[in-house]
Protein backbone atom coordinates (compact mmCIF):
# COMPACT_ATOMS: atom_id res chain seq x y z
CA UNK A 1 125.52 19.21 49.89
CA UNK A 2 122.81 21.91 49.92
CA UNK A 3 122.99 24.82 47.94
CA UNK A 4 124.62 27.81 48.61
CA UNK A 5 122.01 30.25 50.11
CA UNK A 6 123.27 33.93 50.29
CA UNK A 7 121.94 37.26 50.51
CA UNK A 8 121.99 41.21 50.72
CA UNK A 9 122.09 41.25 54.20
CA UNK A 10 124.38 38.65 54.27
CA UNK A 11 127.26 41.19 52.76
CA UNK A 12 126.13 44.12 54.19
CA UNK A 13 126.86 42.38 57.70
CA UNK A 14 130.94 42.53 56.34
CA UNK A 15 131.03 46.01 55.67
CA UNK A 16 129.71 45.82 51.54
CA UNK A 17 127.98 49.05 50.44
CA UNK A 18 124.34 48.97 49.17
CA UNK A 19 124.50 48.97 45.87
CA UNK A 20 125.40 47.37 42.82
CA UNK A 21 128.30 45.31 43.86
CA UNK A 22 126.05 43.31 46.48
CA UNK A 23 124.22 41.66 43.56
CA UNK A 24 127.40 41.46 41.16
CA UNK A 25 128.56 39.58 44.24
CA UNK A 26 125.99 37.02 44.84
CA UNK A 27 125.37 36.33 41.42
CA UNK A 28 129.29 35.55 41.13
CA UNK A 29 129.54 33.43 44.30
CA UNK A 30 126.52 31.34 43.47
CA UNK A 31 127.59 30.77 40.10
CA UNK A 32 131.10 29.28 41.10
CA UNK A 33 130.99 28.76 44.54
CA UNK A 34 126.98 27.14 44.73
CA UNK A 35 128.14 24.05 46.77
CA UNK A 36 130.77 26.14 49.03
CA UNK A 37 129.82 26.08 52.96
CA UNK A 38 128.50 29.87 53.38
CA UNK A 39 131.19 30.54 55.83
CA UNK A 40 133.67 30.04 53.23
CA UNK A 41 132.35 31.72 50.75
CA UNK A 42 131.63 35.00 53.10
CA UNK A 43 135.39 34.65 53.80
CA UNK A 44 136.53 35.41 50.54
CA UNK A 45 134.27 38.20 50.10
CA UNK A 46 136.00 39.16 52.77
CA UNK A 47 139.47 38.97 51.65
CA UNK A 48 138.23 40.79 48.33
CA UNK A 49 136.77 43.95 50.39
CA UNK A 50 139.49 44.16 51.92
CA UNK A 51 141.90 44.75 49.44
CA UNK A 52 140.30 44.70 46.57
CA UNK A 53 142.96 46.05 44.40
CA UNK A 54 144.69 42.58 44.68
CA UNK A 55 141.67 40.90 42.50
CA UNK A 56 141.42 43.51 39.63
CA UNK A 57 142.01 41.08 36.24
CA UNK A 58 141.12 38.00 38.36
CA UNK A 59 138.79 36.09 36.06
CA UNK A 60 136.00 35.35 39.24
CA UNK A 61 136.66 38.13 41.62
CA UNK A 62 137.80 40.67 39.68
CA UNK A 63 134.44 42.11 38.90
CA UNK A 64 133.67 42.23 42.41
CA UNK A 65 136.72 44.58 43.18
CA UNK A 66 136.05 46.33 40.18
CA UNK A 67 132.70 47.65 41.51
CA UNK A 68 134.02 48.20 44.87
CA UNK A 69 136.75 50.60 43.86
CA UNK A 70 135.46 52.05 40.10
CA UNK A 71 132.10 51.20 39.86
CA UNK A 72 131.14 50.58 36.14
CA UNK A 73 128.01 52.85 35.25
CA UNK A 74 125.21 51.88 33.61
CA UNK A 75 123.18 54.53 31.80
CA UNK A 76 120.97 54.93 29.12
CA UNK A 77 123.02 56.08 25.82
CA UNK A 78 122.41 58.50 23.06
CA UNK A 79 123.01 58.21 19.67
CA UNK A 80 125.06 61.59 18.49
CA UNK A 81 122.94 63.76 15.38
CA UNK A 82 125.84 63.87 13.29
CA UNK A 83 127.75 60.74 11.64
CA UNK A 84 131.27 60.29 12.05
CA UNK A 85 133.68 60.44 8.62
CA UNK A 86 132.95 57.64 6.17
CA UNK A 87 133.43 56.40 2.88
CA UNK A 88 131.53 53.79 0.81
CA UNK A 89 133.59 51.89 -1.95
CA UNK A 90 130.51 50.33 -4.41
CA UNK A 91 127.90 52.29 -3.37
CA UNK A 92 125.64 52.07 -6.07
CA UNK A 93 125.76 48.04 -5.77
CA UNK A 94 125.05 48.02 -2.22
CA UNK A 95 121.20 47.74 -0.67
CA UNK A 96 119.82 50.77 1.67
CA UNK A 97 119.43 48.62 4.72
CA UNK A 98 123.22 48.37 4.75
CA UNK A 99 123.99 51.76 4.37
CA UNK A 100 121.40 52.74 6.93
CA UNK A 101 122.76 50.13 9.80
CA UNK A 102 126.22 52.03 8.83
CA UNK A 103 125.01 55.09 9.47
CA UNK A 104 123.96 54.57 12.81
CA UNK A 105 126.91 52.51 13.62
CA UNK A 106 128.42 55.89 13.00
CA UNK A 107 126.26 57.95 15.09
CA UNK A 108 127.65 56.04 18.21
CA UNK A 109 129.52 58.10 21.01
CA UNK A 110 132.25 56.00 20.58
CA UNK A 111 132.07 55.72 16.75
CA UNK A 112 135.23 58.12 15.19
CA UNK A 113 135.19 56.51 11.52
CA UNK A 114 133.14 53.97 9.53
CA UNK A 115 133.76 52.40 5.94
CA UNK A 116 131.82 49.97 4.16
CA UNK A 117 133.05 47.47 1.52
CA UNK A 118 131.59 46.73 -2.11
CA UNK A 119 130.32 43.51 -0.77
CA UNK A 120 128.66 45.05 2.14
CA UNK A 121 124.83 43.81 3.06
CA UNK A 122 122.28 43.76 5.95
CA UNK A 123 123.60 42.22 9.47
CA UNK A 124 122.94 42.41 13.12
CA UNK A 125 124.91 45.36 14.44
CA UNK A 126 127.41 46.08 11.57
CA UNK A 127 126.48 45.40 8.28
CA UNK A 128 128.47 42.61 6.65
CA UNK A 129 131.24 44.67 5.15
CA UNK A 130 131.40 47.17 7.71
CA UNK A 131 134.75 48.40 9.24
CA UNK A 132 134.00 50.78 12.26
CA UNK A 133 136.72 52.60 14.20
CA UNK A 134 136.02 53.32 18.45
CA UNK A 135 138.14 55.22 21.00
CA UNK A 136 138.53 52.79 23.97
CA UNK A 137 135.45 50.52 23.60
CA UNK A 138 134.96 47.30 21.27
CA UNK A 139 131.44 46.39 20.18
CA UNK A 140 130.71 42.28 20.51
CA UNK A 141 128.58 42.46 17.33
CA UNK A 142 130.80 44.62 15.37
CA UNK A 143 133.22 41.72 15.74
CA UNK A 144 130.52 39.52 14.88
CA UNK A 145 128.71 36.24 15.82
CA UNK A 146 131.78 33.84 14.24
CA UNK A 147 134.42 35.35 16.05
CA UNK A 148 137.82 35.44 13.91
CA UNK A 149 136.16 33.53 10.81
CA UNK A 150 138.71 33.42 7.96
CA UNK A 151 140.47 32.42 5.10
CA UNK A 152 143.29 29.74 4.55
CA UNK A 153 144.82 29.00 1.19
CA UNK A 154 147.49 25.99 0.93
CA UNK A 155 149.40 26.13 -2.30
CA UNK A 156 150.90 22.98 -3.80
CA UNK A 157 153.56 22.03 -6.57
CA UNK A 158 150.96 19.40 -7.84
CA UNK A 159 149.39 19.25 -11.29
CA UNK A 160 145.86 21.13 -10.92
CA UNK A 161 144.98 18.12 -14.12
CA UNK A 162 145.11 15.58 -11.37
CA UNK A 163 141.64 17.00 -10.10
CA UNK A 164 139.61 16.00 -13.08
CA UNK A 165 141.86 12.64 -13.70
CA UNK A 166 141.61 11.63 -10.30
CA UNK A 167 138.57 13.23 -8.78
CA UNK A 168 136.77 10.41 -7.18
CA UNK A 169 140.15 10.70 -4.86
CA UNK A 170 140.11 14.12 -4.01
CA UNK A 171 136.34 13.73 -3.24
CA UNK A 172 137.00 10.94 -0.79
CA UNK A 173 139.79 13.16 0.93
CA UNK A 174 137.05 15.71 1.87
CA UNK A 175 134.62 13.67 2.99
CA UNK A 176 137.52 12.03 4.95
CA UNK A 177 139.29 14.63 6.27
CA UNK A 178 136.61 17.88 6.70
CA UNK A 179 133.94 17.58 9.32
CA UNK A 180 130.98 20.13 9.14
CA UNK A 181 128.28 21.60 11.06
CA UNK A 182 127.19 20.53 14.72
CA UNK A 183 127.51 17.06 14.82
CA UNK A 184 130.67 16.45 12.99
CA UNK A 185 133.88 15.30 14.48
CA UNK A 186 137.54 14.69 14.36
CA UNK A 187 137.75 11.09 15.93
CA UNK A 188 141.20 11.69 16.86
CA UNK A 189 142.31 14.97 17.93
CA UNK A 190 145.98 15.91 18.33
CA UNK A 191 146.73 18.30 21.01
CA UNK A 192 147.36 21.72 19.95
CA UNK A 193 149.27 24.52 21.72
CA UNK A 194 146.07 26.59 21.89
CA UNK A 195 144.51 24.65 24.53
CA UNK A 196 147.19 26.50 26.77
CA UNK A 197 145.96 30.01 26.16
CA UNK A 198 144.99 31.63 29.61
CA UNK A 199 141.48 32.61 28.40
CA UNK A 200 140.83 28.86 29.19
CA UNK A 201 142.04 28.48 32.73
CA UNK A 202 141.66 32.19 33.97
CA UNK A 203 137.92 32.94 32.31
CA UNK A 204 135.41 31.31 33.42
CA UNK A 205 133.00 31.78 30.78
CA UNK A 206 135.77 30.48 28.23
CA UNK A 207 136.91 27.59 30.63
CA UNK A 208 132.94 25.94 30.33
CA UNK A 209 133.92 25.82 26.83
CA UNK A 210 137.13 24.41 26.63
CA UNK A 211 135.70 20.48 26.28
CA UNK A 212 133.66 21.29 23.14
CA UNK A 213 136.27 23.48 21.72
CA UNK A 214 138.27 20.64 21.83
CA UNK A 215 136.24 18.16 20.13
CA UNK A 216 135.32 20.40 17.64
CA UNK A 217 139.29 21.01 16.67
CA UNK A 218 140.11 20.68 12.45
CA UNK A 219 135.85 21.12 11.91
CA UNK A 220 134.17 24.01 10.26
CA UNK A 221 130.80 25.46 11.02
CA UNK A 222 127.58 25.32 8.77
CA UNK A 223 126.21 28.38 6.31
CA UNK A 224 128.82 29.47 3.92
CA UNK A 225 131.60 27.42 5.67
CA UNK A 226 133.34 25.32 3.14
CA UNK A 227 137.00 23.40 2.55
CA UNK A 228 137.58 23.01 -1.18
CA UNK A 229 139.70 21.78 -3.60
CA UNK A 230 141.11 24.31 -6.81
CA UNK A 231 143.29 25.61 -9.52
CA UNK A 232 145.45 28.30 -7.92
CA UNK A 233 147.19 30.53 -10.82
CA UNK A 234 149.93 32.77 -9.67
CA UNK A 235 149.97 36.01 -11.79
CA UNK A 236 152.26 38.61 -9.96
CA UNK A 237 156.03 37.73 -10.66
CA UNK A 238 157.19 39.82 -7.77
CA UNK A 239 154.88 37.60 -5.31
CA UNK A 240 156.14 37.54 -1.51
CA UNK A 241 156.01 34.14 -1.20
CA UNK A 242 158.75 33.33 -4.43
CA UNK A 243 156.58 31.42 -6.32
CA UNK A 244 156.33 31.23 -10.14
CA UNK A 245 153.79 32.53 -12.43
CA UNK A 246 151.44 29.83 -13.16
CA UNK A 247 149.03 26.73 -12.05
CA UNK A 248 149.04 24.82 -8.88
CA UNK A 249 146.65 22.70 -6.61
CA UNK A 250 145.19 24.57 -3.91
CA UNK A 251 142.90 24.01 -1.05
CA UNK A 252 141.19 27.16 0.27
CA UNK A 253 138.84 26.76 3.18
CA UNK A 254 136.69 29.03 5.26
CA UNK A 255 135.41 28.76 9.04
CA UNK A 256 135.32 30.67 12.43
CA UNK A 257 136.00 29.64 15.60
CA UNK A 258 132.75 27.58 15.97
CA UNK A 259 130.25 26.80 19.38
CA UNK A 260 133.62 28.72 21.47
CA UNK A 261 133.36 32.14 19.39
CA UNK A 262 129.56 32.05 19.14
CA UNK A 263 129.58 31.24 23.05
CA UNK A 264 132.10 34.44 23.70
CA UNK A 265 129.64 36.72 21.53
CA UNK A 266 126.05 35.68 23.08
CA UNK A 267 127.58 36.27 26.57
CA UNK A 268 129.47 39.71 26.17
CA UNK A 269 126.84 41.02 23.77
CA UNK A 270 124.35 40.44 26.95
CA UNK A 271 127.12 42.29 29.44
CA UNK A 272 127.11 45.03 26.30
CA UNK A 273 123.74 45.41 26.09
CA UNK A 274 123.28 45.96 29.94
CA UNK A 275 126.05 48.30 30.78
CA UNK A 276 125.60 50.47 27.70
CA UNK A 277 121.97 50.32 26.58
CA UNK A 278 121.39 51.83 23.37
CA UNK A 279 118.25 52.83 21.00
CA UNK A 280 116.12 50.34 19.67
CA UNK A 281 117.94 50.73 16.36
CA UNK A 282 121.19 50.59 17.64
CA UNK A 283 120.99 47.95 20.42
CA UNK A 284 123.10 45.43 19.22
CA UNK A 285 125.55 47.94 18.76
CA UNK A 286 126.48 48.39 22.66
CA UNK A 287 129.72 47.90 23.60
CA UNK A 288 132.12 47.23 26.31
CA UNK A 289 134.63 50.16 27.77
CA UNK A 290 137.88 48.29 27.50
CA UNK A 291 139.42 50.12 30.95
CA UNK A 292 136.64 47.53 32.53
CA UNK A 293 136.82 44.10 34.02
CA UNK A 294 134.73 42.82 31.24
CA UNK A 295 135.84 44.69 28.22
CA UNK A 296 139.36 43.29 29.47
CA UNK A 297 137.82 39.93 29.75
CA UNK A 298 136.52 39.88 26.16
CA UNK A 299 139.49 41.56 24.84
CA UNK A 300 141.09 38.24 25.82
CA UNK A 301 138.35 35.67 25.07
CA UNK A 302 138.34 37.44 21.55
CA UNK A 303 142.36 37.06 20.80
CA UNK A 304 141.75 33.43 22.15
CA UNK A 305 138.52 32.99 19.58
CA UNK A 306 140.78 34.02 17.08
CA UNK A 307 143.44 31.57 17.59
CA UNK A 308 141.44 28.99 17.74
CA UNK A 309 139.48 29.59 14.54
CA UNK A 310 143.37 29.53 13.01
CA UNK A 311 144.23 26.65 15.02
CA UNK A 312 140.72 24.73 12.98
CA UNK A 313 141.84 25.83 9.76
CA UNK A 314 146.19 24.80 10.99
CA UNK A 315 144.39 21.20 11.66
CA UNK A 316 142.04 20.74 8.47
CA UNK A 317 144.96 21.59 6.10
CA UNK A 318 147.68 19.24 8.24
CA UNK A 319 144.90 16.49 7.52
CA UNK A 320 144.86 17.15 3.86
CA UNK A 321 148.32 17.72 2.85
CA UNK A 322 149.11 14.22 4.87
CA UNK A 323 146.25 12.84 2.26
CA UNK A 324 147.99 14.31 -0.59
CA UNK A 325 151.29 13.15 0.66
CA UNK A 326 152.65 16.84 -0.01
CA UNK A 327 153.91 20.13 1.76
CA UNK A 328 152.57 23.37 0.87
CA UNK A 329 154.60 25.70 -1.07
CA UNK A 330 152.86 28.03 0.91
CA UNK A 331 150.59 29.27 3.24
CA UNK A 332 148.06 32.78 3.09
CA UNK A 333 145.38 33.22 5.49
CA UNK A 334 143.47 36.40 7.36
CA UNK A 335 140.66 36.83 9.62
CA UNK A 336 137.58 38.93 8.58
CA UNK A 337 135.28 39.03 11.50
CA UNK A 338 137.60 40.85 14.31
CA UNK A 339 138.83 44.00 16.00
CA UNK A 340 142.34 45.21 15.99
CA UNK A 341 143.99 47.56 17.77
CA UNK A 342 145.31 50.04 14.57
CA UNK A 343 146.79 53.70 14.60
CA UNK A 344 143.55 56.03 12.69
CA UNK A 345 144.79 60.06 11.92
CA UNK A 346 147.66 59.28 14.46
CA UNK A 347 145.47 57.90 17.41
CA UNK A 348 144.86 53.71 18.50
CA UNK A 349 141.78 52.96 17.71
CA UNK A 350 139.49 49.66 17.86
CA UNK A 351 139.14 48.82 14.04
CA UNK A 352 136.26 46.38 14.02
CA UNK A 353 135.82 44.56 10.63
CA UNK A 354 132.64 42.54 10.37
CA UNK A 355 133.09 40.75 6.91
CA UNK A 356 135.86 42.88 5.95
CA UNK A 357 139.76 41.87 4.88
CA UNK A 358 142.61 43.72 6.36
CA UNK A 359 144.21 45.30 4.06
CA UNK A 360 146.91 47.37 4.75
CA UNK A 361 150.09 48.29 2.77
CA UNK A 362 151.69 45.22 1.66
CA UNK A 363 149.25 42.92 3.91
CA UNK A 364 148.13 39.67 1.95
CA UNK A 365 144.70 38.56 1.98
CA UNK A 366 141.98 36.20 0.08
CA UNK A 367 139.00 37.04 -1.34
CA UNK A 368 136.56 34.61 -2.38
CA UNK A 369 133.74 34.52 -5.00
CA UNK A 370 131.61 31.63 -4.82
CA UNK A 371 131.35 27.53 -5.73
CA UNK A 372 131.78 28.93 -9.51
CA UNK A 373 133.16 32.01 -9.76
CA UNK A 374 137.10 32.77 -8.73
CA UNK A 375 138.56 33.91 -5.83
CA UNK A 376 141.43 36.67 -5.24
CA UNK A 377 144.91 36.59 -3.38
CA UNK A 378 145.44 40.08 -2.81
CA UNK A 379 147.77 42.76 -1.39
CA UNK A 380 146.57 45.21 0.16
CA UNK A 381 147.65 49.30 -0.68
CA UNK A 382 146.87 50.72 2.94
CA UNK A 383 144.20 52.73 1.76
CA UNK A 384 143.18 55.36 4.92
CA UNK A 385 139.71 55.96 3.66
CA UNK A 386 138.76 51.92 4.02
CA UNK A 387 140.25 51.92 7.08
CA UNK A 388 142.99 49.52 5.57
CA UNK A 389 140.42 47.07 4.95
CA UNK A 390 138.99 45.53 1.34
CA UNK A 391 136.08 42.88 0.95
CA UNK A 392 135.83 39.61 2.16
CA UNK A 393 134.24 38.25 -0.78
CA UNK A 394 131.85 38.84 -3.15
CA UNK A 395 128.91 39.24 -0.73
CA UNK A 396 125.16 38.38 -1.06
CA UNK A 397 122.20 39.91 -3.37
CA UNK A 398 119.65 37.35 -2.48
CA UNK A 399 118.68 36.49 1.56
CA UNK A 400 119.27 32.87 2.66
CA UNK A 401 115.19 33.19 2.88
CA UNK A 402 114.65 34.57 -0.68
CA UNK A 403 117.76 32.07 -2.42
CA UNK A 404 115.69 29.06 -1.44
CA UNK A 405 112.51 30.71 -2.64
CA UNK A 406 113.39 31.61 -6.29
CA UNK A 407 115.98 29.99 -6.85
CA UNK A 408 115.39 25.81 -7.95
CA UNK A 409 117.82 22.83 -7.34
CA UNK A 410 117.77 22.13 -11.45
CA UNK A 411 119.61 25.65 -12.40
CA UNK A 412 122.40 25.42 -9.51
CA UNK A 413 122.94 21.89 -11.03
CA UNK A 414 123.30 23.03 -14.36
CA UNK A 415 125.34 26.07 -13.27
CA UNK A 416 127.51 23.63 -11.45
CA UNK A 417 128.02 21.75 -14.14
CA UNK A 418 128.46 24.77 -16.49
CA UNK A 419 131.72 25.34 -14.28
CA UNK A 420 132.89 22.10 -14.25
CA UNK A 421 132.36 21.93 -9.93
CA UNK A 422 131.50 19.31 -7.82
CA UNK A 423 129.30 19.75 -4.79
CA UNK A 424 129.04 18.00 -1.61
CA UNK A 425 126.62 19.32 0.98
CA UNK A 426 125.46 23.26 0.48
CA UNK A 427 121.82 24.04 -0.07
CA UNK A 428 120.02 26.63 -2.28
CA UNK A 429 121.12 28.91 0.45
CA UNK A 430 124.23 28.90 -1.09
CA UNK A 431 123.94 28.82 -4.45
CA UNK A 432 126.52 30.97 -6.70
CA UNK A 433 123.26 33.22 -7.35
CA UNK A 434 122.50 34.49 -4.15
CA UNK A 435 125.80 36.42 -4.70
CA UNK A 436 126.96 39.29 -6.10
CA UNK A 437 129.59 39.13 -8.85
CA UNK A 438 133.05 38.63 -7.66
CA UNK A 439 134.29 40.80 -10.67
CA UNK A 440 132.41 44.02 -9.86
CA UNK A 441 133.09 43.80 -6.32
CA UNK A 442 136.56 43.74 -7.39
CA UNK A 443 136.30 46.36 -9.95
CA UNK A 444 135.27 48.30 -6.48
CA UNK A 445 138.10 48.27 -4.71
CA UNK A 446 141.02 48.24 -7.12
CA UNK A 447 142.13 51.60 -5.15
CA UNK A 448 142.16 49.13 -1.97
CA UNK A 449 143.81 45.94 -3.21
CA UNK A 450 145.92 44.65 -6.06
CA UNK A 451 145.55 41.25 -7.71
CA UNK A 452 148.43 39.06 -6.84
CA UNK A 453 146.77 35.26 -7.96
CA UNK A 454 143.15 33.53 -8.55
CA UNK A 455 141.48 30.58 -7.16
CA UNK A 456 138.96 28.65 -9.04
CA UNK A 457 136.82 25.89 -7.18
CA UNK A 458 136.55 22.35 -8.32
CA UNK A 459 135.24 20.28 -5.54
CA UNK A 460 133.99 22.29 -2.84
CA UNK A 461 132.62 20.43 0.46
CA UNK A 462 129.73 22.73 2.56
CA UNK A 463 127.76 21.21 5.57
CA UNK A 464 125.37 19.09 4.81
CA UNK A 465 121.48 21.25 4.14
C-alpha cells in the first residue's frame, strides 16, 4: 500500500486553523497512520476537531486537541539575574564546573530551590548531585539520562566467611545470573506485572519500546553499573527492619532502567528543548509544563521508567537468592535519578534529584563508595535545606577520560588486592581512584543522614570494558 500522502491544504479543507496544529497533525498521522487510506485518516481528524475535548490525555490524538483548544507556546526563555535559595553541603570538595551548572539551574523561571550534595560533579543539565525544586514543570535532564537508576541491597542470614571459603562459587553465580551492558541477556524471562503499566499500551513512544524492555528484564546497564557480592554489618540496634547488630551476606547492585529510560529521556528532552528553548548554557535544562499533553505524557513514561528499573533490580536479586538457596532477611532500595512530587515551604513542588538519595525523615537509603571502599545504609533526618535529599555515593574526582589516562591497570590490581576484592569486568574508568572518598563525603552530610549499617565489596561484577 502506498504511503500516506497528506498536507496543509489537506486540513485546512475540514475547517483546521493555520497554524501550528496543522503540522502537529500531519506529523502525528504520518507517524501512526502512514499506510491508512487518506480518507480515513482525514476522518479522524475530523472526529478530533470536532470535539476535541474528548481526545485530551489520548496518547496519539491528544496533542492534536491540545493545540486546537490551548495551544502550547513556544518562546524563547530567559534565564532570571538572581538565583533561587540554595545550599551546598561539601563545598570546599566539590569542582567549580558543578557549582556553576547549579547556579544556572537556579536561575531558571521555574527554578524555586536548588541543593547540591558532597558528591556533586559536572553533568549535562544538573550536575550529578544536584536536587532542584520547579513549580509545575519537570526538566528531562534534571531527572537524568538513566531514568530511576538505583540501589538494591538483599540482606542474608548467611556466614559473610563463606565468600572467601567458597569464592570460586559466588563468582560463578554472577557470571550466571547478572547480564551487563548492550548485548547481554536473560535467556528466559519470567513475566512481570510491569509489562501491564499503561505507559506501554497508551504511549506510543513507550509502546516501540516495550519488546526491548522486555528482553532486557533482570540486566544492568554499562559505566558504573554493577551487582556485587559483600559483608553487610548492621550497627544501629533500633534498625527498622529488626535485625541484629552484626555480619551478614549481602548483595547490593546498581542499574537504571536501561535502552527504555534512555529512550524516554532523548525523546522528551527534544519536545523540552523545542517548546521551551533556553540559553546556550542552560539548554539542556528546558523543561516540560506539566498542565501539557506532553509534560503529562512524560510524567507517566517517567513513573513507568522507574518501575521498571525496580522491576531489573526485583529480577537480578530473585535470580541470586534462588542460587544461594536463601530468602532475604531483608530488602532496602531507592532511586537517585528522579523527580517527585514533594511539599517545599508548604507548596508541591517537582523535586528533581539527579544523583541524589531521598532522604527524608526516617526514609532509608544506600550509599555506596566504590569496588574497595564501604558503602552506607542510611536514614535519612528530613533535612529542609537538602531538599530531603543526601548523596548517592561517593562521587567522582577524576573524568572517565582522565581515570584511563593516569591511572595504570598494575595499581587498581594491587589496590584490589590490597582490599581483598575480586573484579569481573570494569575498566580504568572505574577504578576506586577516580572517586572521591566515601568517608569525607559522609563526614558532609552527617546533618542529612545517620549511619544505620556498612557494606563492604568482595566480588563485584561491572560490564565488561
Amino acid at each position: 500500500m502506498a504511503k500516506l500522502k497528506l498536507r496543509g491544504k489537506d486540513l485546512i479543507a475540514i475547517g483546521y486553523p493555520q497554524g501550528k496544529v496543522i503540522s502537529i497533525a500531519i506529523d502525528i498521522m504520518l507517524r501512526h497512520y502512514k499506510r491508512d487510506r487518506k480518507d480515513k485518516v482525514v476522518q479522524r481528524l475530523k472526529t478530533v476537531l470536532k470535539t476535541p475535548e474528548k481526545y485530551i490525555g489520548d496518547g496519539i490524538m491528544g496533542k492534536i486537541a491540545e493545540e486546537l483548544m490551548q495551544p502550547v507556546k513556544v518562546e524563547a526563555q530567559k534565564l532570571n539575574t538572581q538565583r533561587a535559595p540554595f545550599t551546598i553541603f561539601g563545598e570546599n570538595e566539590i569542582q567549580e564546573e558543578a557549582k556553576h551548572q547549579l547556579y544556572t539551574a537556579l536561575k531558571l523561571p521555574v527554578a524555586k530551590a536548588g541543593a547540591l550534595m558532597p558528591d556533586g560533579h559536572s553533568g549535562y543539565g544538573l550536575p550529578i548531585g544536584g536536587v532542584l525544586a520547579t513549580e509545575n514543570a519537570v526538566i528531562p535532564y534534571g531527572v537524568g539520562v538513566d531514568i530511576g537508576c538505583r540501589m538494591c541491597l538483599s540482606i542474608y542470614d548467611i556466614n559473610v566467611s563463606y565468600l572467601e571459603g567458597h569464592k570460586d562459587k559466588y563468582i560463578q553465580m554472577l557470571q550466571d545470573h547478572s547480564k551487563f551492558g548492550g548485548y547481554e541477556v536473560h535467556k528466559n524471562i519470567p513475566m512481570h506485572e510491569i509489562f501491564e503499566h499503561k505507559g506501554f499500551s497508551e504511549i506510543p513512544t513507550v509502546k516501540k519500546l516495550k519488546d526491548k524492555a522486555f528482553k532486557q528484564l533482570g540486566s544492568s546497564g554499562g559505566g558504573n553499573h554493577f551487582v556485587e557480592f559483600g559483608s553487610v554489618e548492621i550497627t544501629d540496634p533500633d534498625n527498622e527492619f529488626d535485625i541484629p547488630p552484626g555480619k551478614y551476606l549481602g548483595i547490593l547492585s546498581h542499574s537504571g532502567s536501561r535502552g527504555l529510560g534512555a529512550n524516554i529521556a532523548k525523546h522528551y528532552t527534544k519536545l523540552a528543548m523545542k517548546q521551551n528553548p533556553l540559553p546556550k548554557e542552560a539548554k539542556h535544562l528546558a523543561w516540560l509544563d506539566l498542565n501539557t499533553h506532553d509534560g503529562q505524557e512524560y510524567w507517566i513514561a517517567m513513573n513507568l521508567a522507574g518501575d521498571y528499573a525496580s522491576a531489573c533490580h526485583d529480577d537480578i536479586h530473585r535470580r541470586l537468592s534462588k542460587a544461594l538457596g536463601s530468602r532475604p532477611l531483608t530488602v532496602i532500595e531507592n532511586h537517585h535519578n528522579f523527580a517527585w512530587k514533594e511539599e517545599v515551604e508548604g507548596k508541591e513542588m517537582i523535586v528533581h534529584r539527579k544523583g541524589a538519595t531521598p532522604a527524608g525523615k526516617n526514609v532509608l537509603g544506600i550509599i555506596p563508595g566504590s569496588m574497595t571502599a564501604p558503602g552506607f545504609i542510611v536514614r535519612g533526618k528530613g533535612n529542609e535545606a537538602s531538599l530531603n535529599s543526601a548523596s548517592h555515593g561517593a562521587g567522582r574526582q577524576l573524568s572517565r577520560r582522565k581515570a584511563k589516562t593516569i591511572l595504570t591497570g598494575s595499581e587498581v590490581k594491587k589496590m584490589l588486592q590490597d582490599h581483598g576484592v575480586t573484579v569481573l569486568g570494569g575498566g580504568l574508568d572505574e577504578a576506586p581512584m577516580a572517586y572521591k572518598d566515601i568517608h569525607k563525603v559522609m563526614a558532609n552530610q552527617t546533618e542529612l543522614v545517620e549511619v544505620v549499617g556498612m557494606f563492604t565489596p568482595k566480588i563485584v561484577r561491572m560490564d565488561k570494558n
